[in-house]
N, C-alpha and C. Protein backbone atom coordinates (compact mmCIF):
# COMPACT_ATOMS: atom_id res chain seq x y z
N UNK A 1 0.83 -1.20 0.00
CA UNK A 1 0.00 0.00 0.00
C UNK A 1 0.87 1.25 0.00
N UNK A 2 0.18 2.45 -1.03
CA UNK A 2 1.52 3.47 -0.94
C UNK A 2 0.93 4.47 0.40
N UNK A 3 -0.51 4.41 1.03
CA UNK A 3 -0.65 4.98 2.39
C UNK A 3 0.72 5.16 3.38
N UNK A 4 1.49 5.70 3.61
CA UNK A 4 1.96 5.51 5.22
C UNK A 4 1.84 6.72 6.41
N UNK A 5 1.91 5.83 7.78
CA UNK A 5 1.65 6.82 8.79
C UNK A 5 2.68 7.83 8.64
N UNK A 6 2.13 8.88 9.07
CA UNK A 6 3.16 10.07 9.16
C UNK A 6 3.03 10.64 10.84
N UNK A 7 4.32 11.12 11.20
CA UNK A 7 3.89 11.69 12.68
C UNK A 7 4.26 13.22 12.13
N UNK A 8 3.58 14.45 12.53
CA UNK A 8 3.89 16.18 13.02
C UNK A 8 4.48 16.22 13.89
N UNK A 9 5.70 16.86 13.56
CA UNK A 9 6.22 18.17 14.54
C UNK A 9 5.90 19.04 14.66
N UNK A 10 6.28 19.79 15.82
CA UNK A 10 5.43 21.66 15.43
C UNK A 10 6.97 21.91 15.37
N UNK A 11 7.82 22.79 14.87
CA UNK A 11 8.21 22.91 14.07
C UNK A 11 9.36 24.50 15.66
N UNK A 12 8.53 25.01 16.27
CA UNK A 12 8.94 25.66 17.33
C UNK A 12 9.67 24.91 18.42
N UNK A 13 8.93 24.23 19.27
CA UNK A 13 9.29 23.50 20.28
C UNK A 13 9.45 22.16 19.89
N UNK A 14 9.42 21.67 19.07
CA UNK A 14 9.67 20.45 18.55
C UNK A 14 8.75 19.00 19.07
N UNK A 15 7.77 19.48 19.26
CA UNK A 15 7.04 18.31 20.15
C UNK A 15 6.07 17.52 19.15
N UNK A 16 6.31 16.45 19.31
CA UNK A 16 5.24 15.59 18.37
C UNK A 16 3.89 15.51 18.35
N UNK A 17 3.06 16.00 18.44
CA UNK A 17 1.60 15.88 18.49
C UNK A 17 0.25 15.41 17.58
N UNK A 18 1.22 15.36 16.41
CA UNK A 18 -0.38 14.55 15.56
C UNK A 18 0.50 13.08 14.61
N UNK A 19 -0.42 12.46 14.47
CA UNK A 19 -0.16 11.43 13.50
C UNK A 19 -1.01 11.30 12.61
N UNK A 20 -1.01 11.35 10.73
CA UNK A 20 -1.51 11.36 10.26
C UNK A 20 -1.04 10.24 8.85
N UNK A 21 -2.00 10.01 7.94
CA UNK A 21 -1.45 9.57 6.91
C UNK A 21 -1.43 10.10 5.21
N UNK A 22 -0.70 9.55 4.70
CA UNK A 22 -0.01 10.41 3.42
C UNK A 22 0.05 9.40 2.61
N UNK A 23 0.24 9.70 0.96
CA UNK A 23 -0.01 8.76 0.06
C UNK A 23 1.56 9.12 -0.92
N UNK A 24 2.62 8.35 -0.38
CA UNK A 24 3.68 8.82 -0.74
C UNK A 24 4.00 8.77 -2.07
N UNK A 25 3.47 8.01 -2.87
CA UNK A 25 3.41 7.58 -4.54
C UNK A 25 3.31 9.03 -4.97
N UNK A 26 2.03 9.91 -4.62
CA UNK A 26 1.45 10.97 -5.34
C UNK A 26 2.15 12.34 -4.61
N UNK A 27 2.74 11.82 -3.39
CA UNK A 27 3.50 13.46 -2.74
C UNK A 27 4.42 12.93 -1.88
N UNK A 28 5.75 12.86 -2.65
CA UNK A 28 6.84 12.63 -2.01
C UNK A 28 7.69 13.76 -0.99
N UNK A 29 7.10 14.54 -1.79
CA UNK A 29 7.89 15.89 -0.48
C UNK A 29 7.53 15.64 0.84
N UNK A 30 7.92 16.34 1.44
CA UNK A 30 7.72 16.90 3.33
C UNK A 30 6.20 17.44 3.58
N UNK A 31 5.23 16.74 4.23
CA UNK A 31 3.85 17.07 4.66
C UNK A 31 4.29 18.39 5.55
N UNK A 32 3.58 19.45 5.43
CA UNK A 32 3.54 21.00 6.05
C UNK A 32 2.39 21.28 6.26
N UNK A 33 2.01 21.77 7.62
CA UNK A 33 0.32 21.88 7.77
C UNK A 33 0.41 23.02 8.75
N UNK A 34 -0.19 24.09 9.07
CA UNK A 34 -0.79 24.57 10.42
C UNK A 34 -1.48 24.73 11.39
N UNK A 35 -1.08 23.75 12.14
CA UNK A 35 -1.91 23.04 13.30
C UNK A 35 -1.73 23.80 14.65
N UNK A 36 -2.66 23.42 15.75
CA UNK A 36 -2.50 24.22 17.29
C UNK A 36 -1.73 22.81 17.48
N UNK A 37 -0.88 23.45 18.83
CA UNK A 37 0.31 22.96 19.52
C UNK A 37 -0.21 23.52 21.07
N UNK A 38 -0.27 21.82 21.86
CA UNK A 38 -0.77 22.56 23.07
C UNK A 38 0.63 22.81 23.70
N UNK A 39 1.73 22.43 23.43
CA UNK A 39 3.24 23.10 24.60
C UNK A 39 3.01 24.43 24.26
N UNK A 40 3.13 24.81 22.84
CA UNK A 40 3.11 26.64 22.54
C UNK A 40 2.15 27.39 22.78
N UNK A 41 1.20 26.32 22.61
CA UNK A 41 -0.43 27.19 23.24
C UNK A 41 -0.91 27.73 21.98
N UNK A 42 -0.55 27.90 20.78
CA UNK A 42 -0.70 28.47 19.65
C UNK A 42 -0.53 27.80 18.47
N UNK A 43 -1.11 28.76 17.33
CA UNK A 43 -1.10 27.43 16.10
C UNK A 43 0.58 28.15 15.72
N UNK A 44 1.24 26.59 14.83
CA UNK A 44 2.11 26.82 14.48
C UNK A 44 2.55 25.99 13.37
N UNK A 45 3.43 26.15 12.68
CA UNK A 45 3.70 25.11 11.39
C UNK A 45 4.30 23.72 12.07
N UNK A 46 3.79 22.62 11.19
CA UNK A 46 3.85 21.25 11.68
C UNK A 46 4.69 20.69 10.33
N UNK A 47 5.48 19.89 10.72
CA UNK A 47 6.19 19.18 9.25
C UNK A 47 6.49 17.82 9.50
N UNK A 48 6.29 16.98 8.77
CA UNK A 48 6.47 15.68 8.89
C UNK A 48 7.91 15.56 9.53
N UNK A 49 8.05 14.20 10.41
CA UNK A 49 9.01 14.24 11.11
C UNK A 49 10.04 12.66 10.44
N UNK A 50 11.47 13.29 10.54
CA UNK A 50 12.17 11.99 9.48
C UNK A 50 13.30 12.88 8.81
């Protein structure tokens, strides 16, 4: 299956907080999202971690 899990970083404090999945066949780059981060308390950019 080309699905795989992906885990987020937030990208500030470096803390892992989401796990999501990605279809690596069709988007091989780095997943980038802006998600809330409860350590920062604020939303912040999240990037696949790896």
């Amino acid at each position: 299956m080309p699905r795989d899990n992906i885990i987020l970083r937030c990208t500030e404090c470096s803390n892992e907080n989401y796990i999501t999945t990605k279809n690596k066949r069709n988007h091989p780059e780095k997943f980038e999202i802006k998600k809330f981060c409860s350590k920062c308390n604020k939303m912040t950019v999240h990037k696949e971690k790896k």
